[in-house]
PDB file of N, CA and C in Angstrom:
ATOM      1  N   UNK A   1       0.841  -1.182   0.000  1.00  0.00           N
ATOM      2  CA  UNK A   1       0.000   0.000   0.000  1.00  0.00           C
ATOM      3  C   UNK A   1       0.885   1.245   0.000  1.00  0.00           C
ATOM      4  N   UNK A   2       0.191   2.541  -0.557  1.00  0.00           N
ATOM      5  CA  UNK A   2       1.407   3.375  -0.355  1.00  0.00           C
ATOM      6  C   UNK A   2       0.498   4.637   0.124  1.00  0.00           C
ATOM      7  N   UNK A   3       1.507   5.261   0.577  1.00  0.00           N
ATOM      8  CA  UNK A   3       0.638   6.515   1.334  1.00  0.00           C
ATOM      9  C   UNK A   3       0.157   7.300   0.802  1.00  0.00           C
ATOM     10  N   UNK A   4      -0.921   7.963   1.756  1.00  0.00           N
ATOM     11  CA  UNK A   4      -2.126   8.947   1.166  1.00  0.00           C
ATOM     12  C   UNK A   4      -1.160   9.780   0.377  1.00  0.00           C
ATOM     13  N   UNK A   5      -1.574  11.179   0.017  1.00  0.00           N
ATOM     14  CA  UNK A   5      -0.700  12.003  -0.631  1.00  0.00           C
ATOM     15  C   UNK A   5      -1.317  13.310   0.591  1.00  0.00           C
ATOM     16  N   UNK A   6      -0.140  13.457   0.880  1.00  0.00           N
ATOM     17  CA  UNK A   6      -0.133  14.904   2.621  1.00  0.00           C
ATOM     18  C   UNK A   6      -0.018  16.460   1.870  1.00  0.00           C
ATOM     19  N   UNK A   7      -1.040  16.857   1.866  1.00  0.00           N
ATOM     20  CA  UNK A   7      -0.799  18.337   1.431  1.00  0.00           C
ATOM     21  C   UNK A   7       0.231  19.661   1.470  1.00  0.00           C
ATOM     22  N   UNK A   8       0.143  20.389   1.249  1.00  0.00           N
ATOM     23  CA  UNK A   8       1.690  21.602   1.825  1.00  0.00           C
ATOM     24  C   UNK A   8       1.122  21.620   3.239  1.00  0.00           C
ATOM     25  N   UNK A   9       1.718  22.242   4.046  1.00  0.00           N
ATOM     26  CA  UNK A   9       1.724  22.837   5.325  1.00  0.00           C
ATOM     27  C   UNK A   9       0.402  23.608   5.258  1.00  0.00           C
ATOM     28  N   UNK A  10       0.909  24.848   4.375  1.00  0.00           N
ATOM     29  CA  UNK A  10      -1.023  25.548   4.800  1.00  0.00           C
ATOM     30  C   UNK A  10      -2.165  25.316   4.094  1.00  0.00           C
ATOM     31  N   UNK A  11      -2.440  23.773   3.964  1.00  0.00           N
ATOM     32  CA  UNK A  11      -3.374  23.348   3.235  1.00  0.00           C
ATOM     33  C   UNK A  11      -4.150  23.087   4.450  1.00  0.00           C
ATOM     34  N   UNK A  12      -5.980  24.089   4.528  1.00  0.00           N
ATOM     35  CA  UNK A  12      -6.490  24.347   5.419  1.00  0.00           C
ATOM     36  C   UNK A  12      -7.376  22.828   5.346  1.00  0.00           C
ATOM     37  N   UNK A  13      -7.437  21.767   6.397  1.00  0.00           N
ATOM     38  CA  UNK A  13      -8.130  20.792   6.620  1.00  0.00           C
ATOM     39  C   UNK A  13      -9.382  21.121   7.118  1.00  0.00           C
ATOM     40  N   UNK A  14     -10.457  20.949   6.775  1.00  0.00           N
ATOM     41  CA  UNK A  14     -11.789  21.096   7.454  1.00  0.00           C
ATOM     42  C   UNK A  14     -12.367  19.762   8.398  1.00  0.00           C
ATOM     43  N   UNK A  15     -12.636  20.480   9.643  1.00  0.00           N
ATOM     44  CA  UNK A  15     -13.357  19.347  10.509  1.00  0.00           C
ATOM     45  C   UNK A  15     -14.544  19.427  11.071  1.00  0.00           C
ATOM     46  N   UNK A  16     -15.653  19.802   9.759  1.00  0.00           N
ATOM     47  CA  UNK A  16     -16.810  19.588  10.061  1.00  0.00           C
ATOM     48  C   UNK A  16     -17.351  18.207   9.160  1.00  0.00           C
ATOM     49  N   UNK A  17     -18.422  17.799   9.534  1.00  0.00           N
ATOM     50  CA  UNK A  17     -18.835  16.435   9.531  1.00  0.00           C
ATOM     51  C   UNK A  17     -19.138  16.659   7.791  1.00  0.00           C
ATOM     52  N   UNK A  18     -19.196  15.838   7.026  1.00  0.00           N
ATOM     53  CA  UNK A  18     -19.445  15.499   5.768  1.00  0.00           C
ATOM     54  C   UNK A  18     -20.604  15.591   5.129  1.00  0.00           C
ATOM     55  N   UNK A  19     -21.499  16.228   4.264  1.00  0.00           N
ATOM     56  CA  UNK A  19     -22.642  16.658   4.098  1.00  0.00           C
ATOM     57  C   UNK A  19     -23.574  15.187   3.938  1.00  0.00           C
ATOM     58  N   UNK A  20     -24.708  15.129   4.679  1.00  0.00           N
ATOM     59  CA  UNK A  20     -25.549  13.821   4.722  1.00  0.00           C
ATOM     60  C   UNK A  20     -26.276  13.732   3.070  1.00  0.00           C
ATOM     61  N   UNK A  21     -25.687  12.071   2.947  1.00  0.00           N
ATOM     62  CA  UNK A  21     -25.294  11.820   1.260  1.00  0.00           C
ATOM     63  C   UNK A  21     -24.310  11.657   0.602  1.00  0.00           C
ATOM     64  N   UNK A  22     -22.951  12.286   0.829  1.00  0.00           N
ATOM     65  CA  UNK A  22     -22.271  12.506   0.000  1.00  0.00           C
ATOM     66  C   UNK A  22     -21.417  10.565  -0.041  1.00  0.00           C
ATOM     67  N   UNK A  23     -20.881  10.810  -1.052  1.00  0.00           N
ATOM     68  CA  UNK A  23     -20.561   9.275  -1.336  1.00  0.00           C
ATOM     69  C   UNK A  23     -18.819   9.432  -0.959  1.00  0.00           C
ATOM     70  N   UNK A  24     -18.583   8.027  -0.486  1.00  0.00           N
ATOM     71  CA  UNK A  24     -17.000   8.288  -0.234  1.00  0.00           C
ATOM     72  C   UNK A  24     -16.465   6.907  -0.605  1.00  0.00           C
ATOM     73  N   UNK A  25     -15.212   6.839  -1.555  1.00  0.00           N
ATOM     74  CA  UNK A  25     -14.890   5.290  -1.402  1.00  0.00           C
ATOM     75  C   UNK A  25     -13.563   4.981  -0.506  1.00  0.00           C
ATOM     76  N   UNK A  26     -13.353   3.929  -0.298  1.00  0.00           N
ATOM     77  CA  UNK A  26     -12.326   3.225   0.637  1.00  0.00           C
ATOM     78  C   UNK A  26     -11.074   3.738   0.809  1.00  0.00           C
ATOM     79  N   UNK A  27     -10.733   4.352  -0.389  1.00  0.00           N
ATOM     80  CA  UNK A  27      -9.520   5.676  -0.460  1.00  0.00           C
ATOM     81  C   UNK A  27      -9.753   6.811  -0.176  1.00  0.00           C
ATOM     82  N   UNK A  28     -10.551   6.983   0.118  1.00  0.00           N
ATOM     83  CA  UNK A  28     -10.738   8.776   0.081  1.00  0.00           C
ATOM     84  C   UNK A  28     -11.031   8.668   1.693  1.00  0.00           C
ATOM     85  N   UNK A  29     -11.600   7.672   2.330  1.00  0.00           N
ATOM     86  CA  UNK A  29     -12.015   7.247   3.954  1.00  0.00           C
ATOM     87  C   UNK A  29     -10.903   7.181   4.369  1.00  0.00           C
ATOM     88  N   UNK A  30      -9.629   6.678   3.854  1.00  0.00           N
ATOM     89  CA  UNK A  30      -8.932   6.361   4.246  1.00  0.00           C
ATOM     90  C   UNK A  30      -7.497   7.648   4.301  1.00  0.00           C
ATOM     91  N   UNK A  31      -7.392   8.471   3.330  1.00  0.00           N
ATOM     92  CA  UNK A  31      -6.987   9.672   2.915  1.00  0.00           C
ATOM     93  C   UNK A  31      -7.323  10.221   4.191  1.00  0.00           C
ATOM     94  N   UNK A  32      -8.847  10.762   4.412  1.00  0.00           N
ATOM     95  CA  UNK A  32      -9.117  11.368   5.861  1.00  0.00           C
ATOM     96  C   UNK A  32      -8.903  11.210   6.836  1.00  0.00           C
ATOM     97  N   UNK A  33      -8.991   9.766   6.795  1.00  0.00           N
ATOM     98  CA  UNK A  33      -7.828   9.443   8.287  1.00  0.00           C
ATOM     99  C   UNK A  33      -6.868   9.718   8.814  1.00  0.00           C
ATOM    100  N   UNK A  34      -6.099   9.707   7.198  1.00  0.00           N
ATOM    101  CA  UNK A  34      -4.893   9.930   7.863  1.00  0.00           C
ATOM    102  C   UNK A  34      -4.379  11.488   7.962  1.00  0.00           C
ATOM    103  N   UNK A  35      -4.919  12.725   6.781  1.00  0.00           N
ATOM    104  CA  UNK A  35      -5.424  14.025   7.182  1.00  0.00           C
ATOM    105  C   UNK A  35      -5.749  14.319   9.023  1.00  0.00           C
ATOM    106  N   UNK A  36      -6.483  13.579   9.619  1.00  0.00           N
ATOM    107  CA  UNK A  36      -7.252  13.739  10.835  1.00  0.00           C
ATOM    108  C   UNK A  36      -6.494  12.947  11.947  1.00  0.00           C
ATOM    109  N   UNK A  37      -5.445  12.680  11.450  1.00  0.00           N
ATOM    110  CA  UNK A  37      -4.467  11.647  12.671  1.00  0.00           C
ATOM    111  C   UNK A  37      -4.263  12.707  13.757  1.00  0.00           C
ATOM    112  N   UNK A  38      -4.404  13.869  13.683  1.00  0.00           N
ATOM    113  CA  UNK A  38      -3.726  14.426  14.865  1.00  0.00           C
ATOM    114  C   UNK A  38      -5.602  14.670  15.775  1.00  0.00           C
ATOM    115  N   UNK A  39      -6.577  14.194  15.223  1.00  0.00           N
ATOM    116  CA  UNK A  39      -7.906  14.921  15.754  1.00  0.00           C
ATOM    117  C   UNK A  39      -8.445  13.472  16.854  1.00  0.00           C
ATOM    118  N   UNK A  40      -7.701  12.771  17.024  1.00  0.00           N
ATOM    119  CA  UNK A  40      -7.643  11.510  17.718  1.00  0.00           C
ATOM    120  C   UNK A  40      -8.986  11.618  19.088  1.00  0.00           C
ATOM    121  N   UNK A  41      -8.274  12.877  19.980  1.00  0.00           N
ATOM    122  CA  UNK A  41      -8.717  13.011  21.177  1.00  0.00           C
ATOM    123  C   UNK A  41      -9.576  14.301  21.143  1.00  0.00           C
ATOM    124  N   UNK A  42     -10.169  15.471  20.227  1.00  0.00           N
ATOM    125  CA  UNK A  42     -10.115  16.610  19.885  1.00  0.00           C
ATOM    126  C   UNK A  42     -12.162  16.842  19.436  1.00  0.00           C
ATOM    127  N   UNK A  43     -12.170  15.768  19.292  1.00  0.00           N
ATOM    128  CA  UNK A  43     -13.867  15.900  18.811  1.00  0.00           C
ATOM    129  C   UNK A  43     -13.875  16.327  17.611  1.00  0.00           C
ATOM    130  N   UNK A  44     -13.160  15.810  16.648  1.00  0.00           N
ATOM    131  CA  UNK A  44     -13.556  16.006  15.396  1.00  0.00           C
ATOM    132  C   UNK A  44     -14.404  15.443  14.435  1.00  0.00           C
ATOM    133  N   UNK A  45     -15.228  16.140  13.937  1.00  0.00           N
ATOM    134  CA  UNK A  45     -16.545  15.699  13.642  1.00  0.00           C
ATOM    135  C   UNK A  45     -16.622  14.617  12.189  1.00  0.00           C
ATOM    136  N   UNK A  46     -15.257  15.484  11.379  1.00  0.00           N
ATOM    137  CA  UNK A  46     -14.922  14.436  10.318  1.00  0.00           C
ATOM    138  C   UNK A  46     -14.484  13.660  10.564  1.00  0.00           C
ATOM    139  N   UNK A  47     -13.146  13.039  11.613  1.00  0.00           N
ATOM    140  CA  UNK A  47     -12.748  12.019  11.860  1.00  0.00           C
ATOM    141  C   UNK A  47     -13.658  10.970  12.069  1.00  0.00           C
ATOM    142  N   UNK A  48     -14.851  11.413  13.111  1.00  0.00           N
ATOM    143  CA  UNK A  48     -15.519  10.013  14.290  1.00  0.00           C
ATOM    144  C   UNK A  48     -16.772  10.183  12.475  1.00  0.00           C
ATOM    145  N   UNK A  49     -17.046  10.599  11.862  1.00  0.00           N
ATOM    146  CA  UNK A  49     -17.740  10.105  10.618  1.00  0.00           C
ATOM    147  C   UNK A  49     -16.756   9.092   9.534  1.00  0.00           C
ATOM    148  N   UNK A  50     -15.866  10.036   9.534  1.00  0.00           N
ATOM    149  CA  UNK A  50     -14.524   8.946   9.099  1.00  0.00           C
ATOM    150  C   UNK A  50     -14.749   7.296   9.584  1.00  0.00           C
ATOM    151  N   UNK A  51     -14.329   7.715  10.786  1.00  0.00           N
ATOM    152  CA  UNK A  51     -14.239   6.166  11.578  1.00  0.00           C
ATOM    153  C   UNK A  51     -15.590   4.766  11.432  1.00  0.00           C
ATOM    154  N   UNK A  52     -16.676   6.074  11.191  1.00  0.00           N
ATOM    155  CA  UNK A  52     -17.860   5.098  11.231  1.00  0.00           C
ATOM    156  C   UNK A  52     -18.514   4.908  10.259  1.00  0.00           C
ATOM    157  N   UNK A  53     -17.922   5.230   8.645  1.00  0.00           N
ATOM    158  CA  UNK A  53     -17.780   4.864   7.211  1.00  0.00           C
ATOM    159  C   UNK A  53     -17.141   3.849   7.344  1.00  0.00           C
ATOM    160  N   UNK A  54     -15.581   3.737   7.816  1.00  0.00           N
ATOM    161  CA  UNK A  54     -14.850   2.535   7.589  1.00  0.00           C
ATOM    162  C   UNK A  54     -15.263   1.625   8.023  1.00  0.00           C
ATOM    163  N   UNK A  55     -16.081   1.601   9.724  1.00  0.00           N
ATOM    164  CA  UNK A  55     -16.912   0.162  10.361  1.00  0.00           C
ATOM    165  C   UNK A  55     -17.767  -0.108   9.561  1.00  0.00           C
ATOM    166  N   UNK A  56     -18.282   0.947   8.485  1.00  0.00           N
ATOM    167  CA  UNK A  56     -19.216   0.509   8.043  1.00  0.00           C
ATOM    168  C   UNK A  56     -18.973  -0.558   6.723  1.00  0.00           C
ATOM    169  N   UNK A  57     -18.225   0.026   6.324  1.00  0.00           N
ATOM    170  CA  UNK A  57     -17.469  -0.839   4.737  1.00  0.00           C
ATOM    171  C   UNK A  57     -16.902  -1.935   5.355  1.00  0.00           C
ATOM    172  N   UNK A  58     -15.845  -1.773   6.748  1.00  0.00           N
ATOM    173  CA  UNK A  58     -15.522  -3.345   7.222  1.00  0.00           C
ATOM    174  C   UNK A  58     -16.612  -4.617   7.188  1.00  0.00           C
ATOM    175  N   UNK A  59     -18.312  -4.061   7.823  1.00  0.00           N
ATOM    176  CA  UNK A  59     -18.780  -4.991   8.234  1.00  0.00           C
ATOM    177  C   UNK A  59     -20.124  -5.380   6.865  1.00  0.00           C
ATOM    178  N   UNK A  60     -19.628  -4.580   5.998  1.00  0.00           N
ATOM    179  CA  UNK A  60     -20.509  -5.081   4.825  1.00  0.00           C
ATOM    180  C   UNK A  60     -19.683  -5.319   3.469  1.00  0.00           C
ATOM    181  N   UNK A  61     -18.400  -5.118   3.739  1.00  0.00           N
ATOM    182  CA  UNK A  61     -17.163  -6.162   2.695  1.00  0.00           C
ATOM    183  C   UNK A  61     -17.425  -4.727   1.336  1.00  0.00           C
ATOM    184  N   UNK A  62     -18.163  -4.075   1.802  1.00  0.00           N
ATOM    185  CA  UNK A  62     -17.940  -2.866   0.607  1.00  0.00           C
ATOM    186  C   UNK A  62     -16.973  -1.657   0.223  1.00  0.00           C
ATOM    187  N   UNK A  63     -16.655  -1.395  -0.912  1.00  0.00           N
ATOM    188  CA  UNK A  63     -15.616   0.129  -0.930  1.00  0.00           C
ATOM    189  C   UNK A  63     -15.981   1.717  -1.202  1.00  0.00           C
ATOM    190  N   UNK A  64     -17.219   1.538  -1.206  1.00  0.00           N
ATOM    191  CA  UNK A  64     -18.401   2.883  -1.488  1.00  0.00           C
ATOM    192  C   UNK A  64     -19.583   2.446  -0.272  1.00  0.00           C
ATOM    193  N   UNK A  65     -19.381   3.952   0.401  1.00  0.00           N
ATOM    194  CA  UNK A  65     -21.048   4.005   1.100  1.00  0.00           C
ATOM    195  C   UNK A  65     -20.792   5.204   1.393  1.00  0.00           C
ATOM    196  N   UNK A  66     -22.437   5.866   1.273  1.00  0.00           N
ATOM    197  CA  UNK A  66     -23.069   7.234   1.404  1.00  0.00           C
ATOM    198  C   UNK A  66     -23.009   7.442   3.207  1.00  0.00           C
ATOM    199  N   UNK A  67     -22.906   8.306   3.359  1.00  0.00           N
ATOM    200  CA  UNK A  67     -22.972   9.111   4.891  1.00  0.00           C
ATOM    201  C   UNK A  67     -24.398   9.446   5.514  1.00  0.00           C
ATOM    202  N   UNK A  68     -24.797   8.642   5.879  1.00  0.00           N
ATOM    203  CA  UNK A  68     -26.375   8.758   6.547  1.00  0.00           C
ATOM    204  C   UNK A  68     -27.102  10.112   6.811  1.00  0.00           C
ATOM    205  N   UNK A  69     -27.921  10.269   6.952  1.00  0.00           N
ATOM    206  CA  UNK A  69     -28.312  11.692   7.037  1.00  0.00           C
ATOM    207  C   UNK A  69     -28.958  11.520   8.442  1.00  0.00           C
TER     208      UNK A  69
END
């Protein structure tokens, strides 16, 4: 596997939650993660949506799913 691709320094990250609908696949979930590695302990709203796309694709073997509304 090879790593996400990490933006310049003042590439402004947004950490509000993901608009209900929008479609994300297994790379791009995974891209945000690692964008949001430092939002661990912080309440970030994209991360813990992050996190609960990927449980979601883990437990249904899929690489696309929409963000619940």
């Amino acid at each position: 596997m090879t790593r996400p691709y990490v933006p310049p320094e003042d590439f402004e990250v947004s950490h509000d939650a993901p608009q209900p609908g929008s479609g994300w696949t297994w790379g791009e979930v995974e891209s945000m993660l690692w964008l949001h590695i430092e939002c661990r302990r912080s309440g970030c709203a994209m991360r813990a949506a992050m996190v609960r796309l990927r449980r979601e694709m883990e437990a249904t073997s899929t690489s696309f799913t929409r963000v619940s509304s």
